[in-house]
Protein backbone atom coordinates (compact mmCIF):
# COMPACT_ATOMS: atom_id res chain seq x y z
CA UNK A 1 -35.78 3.77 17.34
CA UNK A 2 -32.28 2.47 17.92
CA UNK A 3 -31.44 -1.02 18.23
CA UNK A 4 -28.21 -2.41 19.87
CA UNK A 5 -25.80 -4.63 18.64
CA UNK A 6 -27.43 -8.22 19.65
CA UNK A 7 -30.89 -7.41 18.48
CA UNK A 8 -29.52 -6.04 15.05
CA UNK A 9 -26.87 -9.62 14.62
CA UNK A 10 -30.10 -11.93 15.72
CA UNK A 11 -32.42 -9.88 12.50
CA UNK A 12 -29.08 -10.21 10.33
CA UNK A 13 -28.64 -14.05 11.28
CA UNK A 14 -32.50 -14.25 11.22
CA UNK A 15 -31.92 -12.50 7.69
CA UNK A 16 -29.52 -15.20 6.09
CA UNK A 17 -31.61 -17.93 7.73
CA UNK A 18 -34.61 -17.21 6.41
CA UNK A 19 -33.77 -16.94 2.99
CA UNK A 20 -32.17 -19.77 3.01
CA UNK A 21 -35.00 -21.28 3.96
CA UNK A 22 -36.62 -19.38 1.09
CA UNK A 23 -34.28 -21.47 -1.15
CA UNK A 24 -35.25 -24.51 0.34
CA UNK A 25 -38.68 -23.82 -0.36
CA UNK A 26 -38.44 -23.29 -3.56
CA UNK A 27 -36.47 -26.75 -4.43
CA UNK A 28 -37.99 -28.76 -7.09
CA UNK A 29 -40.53 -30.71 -7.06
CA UNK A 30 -43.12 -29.41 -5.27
CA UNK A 31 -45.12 -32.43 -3.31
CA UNK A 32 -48.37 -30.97 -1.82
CA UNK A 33 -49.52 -32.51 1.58
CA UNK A 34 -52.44 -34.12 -0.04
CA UNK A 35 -49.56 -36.29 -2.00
CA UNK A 36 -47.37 -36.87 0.36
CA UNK A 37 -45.64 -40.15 0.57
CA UNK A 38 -45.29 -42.57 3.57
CA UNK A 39 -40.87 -42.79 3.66
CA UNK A 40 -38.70 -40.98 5.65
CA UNK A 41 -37.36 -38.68 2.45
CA UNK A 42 -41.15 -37.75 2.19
CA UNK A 43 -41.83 -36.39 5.55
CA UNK A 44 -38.11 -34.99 6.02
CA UNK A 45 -38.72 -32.97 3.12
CA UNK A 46 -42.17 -32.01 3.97
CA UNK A 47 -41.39 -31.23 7.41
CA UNK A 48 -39.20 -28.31 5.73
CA UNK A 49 -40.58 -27.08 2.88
CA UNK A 50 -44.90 -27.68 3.80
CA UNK A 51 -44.22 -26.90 7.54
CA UNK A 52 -41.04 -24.88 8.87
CA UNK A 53 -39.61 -22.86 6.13
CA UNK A 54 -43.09 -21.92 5.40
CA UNK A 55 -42.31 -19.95 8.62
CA UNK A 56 -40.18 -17.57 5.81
CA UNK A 57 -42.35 -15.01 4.56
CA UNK A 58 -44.20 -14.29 8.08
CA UNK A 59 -40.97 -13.88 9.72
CA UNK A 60 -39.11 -11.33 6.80
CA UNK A 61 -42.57 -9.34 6.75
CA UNK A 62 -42.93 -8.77 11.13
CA UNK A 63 -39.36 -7.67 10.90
CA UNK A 64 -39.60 -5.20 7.77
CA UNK A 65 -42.89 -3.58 8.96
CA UNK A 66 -41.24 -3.21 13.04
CA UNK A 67 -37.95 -1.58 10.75
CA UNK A 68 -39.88 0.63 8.89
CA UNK A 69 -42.52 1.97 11.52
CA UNK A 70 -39.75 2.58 13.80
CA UNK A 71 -37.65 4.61 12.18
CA UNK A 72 -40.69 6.61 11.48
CA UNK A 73 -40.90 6.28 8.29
CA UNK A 74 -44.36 6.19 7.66
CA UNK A 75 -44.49 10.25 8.78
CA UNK A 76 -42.19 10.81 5.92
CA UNK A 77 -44.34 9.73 3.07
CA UNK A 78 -42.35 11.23 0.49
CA UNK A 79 -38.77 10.15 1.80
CA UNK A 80 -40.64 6.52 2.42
CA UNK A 81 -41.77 5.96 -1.29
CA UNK A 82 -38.25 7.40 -2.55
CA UNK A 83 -36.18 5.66 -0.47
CA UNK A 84 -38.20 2.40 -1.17
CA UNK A 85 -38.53 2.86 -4.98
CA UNK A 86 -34.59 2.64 -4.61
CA UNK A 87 -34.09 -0.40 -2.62
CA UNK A 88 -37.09 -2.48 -3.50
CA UNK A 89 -39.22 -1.16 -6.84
CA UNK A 90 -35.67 -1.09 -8.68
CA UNK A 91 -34.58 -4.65 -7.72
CA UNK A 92 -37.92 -6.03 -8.70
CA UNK A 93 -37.72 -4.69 -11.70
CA UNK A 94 -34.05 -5.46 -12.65
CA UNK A 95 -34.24 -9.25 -11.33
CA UNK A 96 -37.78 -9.42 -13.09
CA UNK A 97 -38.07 -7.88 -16.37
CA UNK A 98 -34.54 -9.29 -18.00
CA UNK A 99 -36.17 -13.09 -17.03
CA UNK A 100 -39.10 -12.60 -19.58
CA UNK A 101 -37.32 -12.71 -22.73
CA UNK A 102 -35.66 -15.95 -21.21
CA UNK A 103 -38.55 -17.61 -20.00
CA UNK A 104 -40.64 -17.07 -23.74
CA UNK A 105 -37.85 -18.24 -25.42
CA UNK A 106 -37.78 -21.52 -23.22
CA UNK A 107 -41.04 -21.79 -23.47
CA UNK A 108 -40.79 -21.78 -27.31
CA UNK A 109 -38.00 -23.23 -28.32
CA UNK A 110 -37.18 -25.44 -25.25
CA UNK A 111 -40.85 -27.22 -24.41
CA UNK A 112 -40.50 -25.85 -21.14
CA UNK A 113 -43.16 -25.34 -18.79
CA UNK A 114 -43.40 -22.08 -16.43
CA UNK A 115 -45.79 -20.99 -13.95
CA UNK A 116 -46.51 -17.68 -16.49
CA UNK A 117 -47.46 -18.80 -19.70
CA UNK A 118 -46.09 -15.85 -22.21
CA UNK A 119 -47.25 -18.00 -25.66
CA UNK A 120 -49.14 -17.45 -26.97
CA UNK A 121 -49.53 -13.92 -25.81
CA UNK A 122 -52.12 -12.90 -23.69
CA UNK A 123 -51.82 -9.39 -22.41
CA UNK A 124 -52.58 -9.62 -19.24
CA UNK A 125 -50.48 -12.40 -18.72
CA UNK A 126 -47.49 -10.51 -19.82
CA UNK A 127 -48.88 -7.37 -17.34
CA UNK A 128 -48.55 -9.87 -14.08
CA UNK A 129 -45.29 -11.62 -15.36
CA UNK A 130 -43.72 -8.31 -15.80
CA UNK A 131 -45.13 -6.55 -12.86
CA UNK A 132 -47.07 -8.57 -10.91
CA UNK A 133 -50.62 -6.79 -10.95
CA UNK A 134 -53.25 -10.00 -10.52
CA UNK A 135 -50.60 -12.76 -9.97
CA UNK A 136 -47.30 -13.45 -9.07
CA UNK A 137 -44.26 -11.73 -11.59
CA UNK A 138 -42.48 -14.57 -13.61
CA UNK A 139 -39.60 -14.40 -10.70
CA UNK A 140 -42.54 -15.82 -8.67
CA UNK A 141 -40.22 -15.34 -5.82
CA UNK A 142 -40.43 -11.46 -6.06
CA UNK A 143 -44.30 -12.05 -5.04
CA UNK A 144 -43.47 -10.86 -1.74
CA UNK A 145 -41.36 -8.11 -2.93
CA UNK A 146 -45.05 -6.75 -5.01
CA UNK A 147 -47.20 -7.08 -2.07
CA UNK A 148 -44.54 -5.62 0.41
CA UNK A 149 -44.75 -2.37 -1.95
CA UNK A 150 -48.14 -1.99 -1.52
CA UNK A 151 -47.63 -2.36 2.08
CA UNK A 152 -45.40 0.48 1.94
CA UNK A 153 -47.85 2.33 0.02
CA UNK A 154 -50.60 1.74 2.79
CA UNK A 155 -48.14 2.22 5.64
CA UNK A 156 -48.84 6.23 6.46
CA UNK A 157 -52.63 4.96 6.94
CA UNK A 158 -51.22 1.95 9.02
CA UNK A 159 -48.66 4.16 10.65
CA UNK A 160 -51.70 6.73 11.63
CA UNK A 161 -54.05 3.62 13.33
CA UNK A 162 -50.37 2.66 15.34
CA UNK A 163 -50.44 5.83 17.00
CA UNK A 164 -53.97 6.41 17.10
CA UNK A 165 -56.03 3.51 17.43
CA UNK A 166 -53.22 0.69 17.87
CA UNK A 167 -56.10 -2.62 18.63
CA UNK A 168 -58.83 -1.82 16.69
CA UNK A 169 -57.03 -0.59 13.86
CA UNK A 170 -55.46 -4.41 14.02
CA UNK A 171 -58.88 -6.07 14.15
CA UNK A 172 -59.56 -3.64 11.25
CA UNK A 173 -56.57 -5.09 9.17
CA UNK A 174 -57.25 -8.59 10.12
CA UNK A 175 -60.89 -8.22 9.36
CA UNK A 176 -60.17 -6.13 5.87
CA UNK A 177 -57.33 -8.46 4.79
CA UNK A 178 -58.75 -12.02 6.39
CA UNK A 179 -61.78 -11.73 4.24
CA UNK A 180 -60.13 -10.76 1.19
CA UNK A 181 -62.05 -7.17 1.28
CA UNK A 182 -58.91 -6.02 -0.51
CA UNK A 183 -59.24 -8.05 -3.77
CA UNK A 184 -55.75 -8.31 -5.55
CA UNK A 185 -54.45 -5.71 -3.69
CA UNK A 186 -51.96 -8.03 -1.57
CA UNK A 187 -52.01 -11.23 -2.84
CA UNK A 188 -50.65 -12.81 0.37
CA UNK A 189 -53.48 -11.42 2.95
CA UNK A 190 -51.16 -12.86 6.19
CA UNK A 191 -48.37 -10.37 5.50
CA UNK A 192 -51.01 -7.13 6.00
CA UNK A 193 -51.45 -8.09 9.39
CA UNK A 194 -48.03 -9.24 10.05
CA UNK A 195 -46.82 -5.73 8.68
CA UNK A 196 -48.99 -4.47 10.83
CA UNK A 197 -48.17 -5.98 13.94
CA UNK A 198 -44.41 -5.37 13.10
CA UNK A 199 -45.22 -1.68 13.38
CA UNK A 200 -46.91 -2.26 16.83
CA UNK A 201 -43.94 -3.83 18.08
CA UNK A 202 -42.16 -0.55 17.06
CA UNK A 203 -44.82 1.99 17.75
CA UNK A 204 -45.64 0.52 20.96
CA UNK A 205 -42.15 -0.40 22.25
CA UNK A 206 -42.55 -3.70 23.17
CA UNK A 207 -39.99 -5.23 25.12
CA UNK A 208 -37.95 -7.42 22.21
CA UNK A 209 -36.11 -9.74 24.99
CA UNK A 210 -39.62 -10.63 26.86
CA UNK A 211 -39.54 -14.31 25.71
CA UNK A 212 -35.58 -14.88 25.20
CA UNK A 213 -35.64 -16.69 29.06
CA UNK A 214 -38.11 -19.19 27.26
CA UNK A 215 -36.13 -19.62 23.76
CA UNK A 216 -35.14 -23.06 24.18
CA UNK A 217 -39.76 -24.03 24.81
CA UNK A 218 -39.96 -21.55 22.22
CA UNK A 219 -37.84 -23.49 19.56
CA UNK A 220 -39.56 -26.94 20.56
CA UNK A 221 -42.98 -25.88 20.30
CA UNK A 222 -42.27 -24.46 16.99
CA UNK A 223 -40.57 -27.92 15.72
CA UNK A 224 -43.30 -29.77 17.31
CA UNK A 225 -46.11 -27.88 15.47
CA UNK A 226 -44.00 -28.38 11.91
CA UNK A 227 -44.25 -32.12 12.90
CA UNK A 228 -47.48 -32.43 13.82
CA UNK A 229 -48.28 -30.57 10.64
CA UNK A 230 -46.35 -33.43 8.50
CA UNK A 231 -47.55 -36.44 11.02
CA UNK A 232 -51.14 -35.47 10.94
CA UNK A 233 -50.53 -34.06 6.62
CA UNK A 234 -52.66 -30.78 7.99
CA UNK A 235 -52.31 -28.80 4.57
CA UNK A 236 -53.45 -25.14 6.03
CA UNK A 237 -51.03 -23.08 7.32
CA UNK A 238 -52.10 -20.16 8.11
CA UNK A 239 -51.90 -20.80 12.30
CA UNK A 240 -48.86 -21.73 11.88
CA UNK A 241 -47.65 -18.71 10.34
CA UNK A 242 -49.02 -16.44 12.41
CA UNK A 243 -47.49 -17.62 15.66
CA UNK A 244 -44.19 -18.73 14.08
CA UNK A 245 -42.54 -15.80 14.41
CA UNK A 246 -42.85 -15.47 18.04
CA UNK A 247 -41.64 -18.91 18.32
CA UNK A 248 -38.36 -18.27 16.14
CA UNK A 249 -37.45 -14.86 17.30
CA UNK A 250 -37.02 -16.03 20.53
CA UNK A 251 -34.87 -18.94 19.89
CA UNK A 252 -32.66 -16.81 18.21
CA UNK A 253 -30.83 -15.86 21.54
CA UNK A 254 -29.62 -19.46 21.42
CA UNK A 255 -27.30 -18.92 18.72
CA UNK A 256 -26.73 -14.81 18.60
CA UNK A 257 -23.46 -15.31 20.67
CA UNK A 258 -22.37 -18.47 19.46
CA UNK A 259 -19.81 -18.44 16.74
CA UNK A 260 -21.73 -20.11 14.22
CA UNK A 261 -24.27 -17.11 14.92
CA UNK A 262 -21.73 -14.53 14.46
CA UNK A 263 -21.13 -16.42 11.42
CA UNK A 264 -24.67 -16.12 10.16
CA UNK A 265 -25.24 -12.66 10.59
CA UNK A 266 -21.89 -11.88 8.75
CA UNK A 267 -23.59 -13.83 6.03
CA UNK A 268 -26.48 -11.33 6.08
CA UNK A 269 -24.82 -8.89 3.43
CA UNK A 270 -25.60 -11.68 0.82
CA UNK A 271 -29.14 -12.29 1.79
CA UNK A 272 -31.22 -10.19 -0.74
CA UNK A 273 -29.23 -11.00 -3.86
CA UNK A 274 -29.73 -14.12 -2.67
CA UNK A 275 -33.88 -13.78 -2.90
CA UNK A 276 -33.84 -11.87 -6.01
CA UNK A 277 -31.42 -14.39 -7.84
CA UNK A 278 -32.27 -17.71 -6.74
CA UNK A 279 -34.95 -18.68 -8.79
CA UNK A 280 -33.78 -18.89 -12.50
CA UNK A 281 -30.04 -20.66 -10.76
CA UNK A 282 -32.65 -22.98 -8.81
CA UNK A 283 -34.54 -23.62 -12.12
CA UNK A 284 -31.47 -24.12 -13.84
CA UNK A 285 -30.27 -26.93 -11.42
CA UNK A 286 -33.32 -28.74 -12.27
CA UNK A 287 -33.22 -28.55 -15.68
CA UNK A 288 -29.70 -30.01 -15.18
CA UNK A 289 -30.74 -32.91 -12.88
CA UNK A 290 -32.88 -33.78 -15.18
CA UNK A 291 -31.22 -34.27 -17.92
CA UNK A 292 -27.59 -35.19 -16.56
CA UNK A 293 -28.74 -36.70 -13.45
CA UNK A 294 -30.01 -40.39 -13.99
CA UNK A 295 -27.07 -41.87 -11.81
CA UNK A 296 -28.13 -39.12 -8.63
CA UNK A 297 -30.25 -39.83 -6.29
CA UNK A 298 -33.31 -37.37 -5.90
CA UNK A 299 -32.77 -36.94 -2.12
CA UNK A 300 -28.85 -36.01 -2.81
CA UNK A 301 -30.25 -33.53 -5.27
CA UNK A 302 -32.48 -32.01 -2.56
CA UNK A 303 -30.04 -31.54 -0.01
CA UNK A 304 -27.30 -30.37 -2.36
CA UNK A 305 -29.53 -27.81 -4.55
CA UNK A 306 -30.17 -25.11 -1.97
CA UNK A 307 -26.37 -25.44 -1.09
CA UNK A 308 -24.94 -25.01 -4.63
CA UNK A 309 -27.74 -22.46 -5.45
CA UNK A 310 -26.13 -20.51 -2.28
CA UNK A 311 -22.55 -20.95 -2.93
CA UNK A 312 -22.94 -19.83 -6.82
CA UNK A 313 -25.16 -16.64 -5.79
CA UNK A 314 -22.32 -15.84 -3.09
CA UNK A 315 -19.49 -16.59 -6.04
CA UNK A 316 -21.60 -14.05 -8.20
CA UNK A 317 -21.76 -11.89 -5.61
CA UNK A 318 -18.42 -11.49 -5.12
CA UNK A 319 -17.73 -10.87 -8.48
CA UNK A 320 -20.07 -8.42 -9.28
CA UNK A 321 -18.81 -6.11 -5.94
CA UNK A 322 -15.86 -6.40 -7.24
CA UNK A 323 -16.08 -5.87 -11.25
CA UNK A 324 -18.89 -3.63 -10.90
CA UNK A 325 -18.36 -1.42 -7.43
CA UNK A 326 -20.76 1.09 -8.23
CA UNK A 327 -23.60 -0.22 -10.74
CA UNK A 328 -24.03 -3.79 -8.80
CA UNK A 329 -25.15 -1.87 -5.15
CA UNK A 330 -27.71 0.08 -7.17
CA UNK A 331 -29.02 -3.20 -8.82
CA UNK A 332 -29.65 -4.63 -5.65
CA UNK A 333 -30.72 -1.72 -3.90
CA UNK A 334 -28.09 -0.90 -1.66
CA UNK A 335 -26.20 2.18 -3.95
CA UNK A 336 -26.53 5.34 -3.35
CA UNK A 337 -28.52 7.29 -0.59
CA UNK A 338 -29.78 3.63 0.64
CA UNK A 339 -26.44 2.95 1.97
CA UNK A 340 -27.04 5.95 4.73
CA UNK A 341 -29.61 5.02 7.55
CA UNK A 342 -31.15 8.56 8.84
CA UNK A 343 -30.71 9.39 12.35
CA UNK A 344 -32.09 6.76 14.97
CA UNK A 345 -32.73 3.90 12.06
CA UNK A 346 -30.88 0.88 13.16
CA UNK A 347 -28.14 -0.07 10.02
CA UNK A 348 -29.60 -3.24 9.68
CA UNK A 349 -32.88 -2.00 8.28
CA UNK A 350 -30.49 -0.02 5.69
CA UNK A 351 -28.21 -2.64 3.70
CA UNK A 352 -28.28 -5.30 3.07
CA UNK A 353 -31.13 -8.05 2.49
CA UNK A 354 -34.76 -8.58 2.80
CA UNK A 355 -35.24 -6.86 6.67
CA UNK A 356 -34.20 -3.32 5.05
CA UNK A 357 -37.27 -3.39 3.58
């Protein structure tokens, strides 16, 4: 599968987007819809982070699985689960593992409260913060990073129903992962069957552009469903996941030539040290707001978080490209054979950011 130039800048500005959004999501505090206030800040910041960013992880995972299936991956099992142990299994790992001595030391000597509890020790506990077996790692972010490598792991049987059985085998992964027949085996159930349909975009070669001449319906139906979600504080998702991504990838069109979507995809290259960094900076903006902060409004600390957050990971970025050319690429996946896409893979699902995967 090659892809031209406009489809691979509208996944790269897609790419930069959507971790953004990913950011945004993960701004302190979370409100859930059940507690959701009656102002404008209230349903302004719902309407992002409980409706249209949750749009995020849907998106990233339809792309990956269409990159990986069509570049044929899933025949190559061993050059799959090499290549992927280099750009994803080692980033987990480095952006997860350092974090633990951190976070039990805060949680000690600090008083401060994390979604893993490391004291007193509990075993398992430490198992899922490290790696992420039962639960989310304690870069909760990285979730999606664990369940997208056992994806990859079940992608030659996937990549055998594409060709073989292409429908049922999708009512077979929606009726396997739906029901939760998989246990703790992907912890996020939605991104099995948005993997999977990914790979049927690939596999089957459906026609990418089909819904561009509707982006701009495409764009307002999506907004309009994230409202109505807020409006009428409907808490499940899950609907609204699984169409968003045919909503959004349209309405990319709308800004592909535009400069400011030129500008976007430029910003792609940033996109997965973005996602594997955020969290501690994010946490460590709280912790700041809260104790330096009285005089700042909450709101102003909403808006401006996911913007400093992005600006400091860029800064860092930057740095560490330049003071450390050849071990920072292999941190964040992008060193070494990663950095050459085999014959017919587009180079956006090479380096860099979330869609290589």
């Amino acid at each position: 599968m090659t892809l031209d130039r406009s489809l691979r800048e509208r996944i790269a500005l897609l790419r930069f987007v959507m971790i953004f959004g990913v950011i945004v999501l993960h701004t302190p505090a979370y409100v859930p819809m059940s507690e959701l206030g009656d102002g404008w800040f209230d349903a302004t910041k719902a309407f992002f982070q409980l409706a249209m960013f949750r749009a995020t992880v849907p998106v990233l995972t339809i792309i990956s699985g269409f990159l990986l299936f069509g570049a044929g991956l899933d025949r190559l099992p061993g050059k799959l689960f090499g290549k992927k142990a280099r750009t994803i299994l080692l980033p987990f790992l480095c952006f997860n593992l350092p974090l633990l001595p951190l976070a039990l030391g805060a949680e000690m000597f600090a008083g401060i409260e994390l979604s893993a509890q490391l004291w007193p020790f509990e075993p398992m506990a430490w198992l899922n913060a490290a790696f992420g077996l039962t639960a989310s790692p304690i870069n909760y972010p990285l979730n999606f990073l664990r369940d997208l490598l056992v994806l990859i792991l079940l992608a030659p049987l996937f990549g055998w129903l594409l060709r073989r059985h292409a429908w049922p085998g999708l009512v077979l992964v929606a009726v396997v992962f739906f029901n939760n027949y998989d246990g703790v085996l992907v912890l996020r159930d939605l991104m099995a069957v948005l993997f999977y349909v990914g790979g049927m975009a690939a596999v089957r070669g459906w026609n990418l552009r089909r819904l561009d001449r509707y982006a701009l319906p495409c764009l307002m139906l999506f907004l309009l469903a994230c409202a109505a979600m807020v409006h009428f504080r409907i808490a499940n998702t899950t609907y609204l996941r699984l169409v968003a991504p045919f909503l959004i990838w349209p309405a990319t069109v709308l800004l592909a030539e535009s400069r400011a979507g030129r500008w976007l995809a430029g910003m792609s290259k940033y996109s997965f040290f973005m996602f594997l960094a955020h969290s501690p900076v994010l946490l460590l903006t709280w912790i700041l707001y809260g104790r330096f902060g009285d005089g700042l409004p909450y709101p102003v600390y909403w808006v401006m978080a996911p913007l400093v957050v992005t600006g400091v990971l860029i800064v860092v970025y930057r740095l560490a490209e330049h003071l450390m050319p050849r071990l920072f690429p292999v941190l964040i996946g992008a060193g070494g054979k990663a950095d050459k896409a085999p014959a017919g893979e587009s180079a956006a699902a090479i380096r860099p950011g979330i869609a290589r995967i």
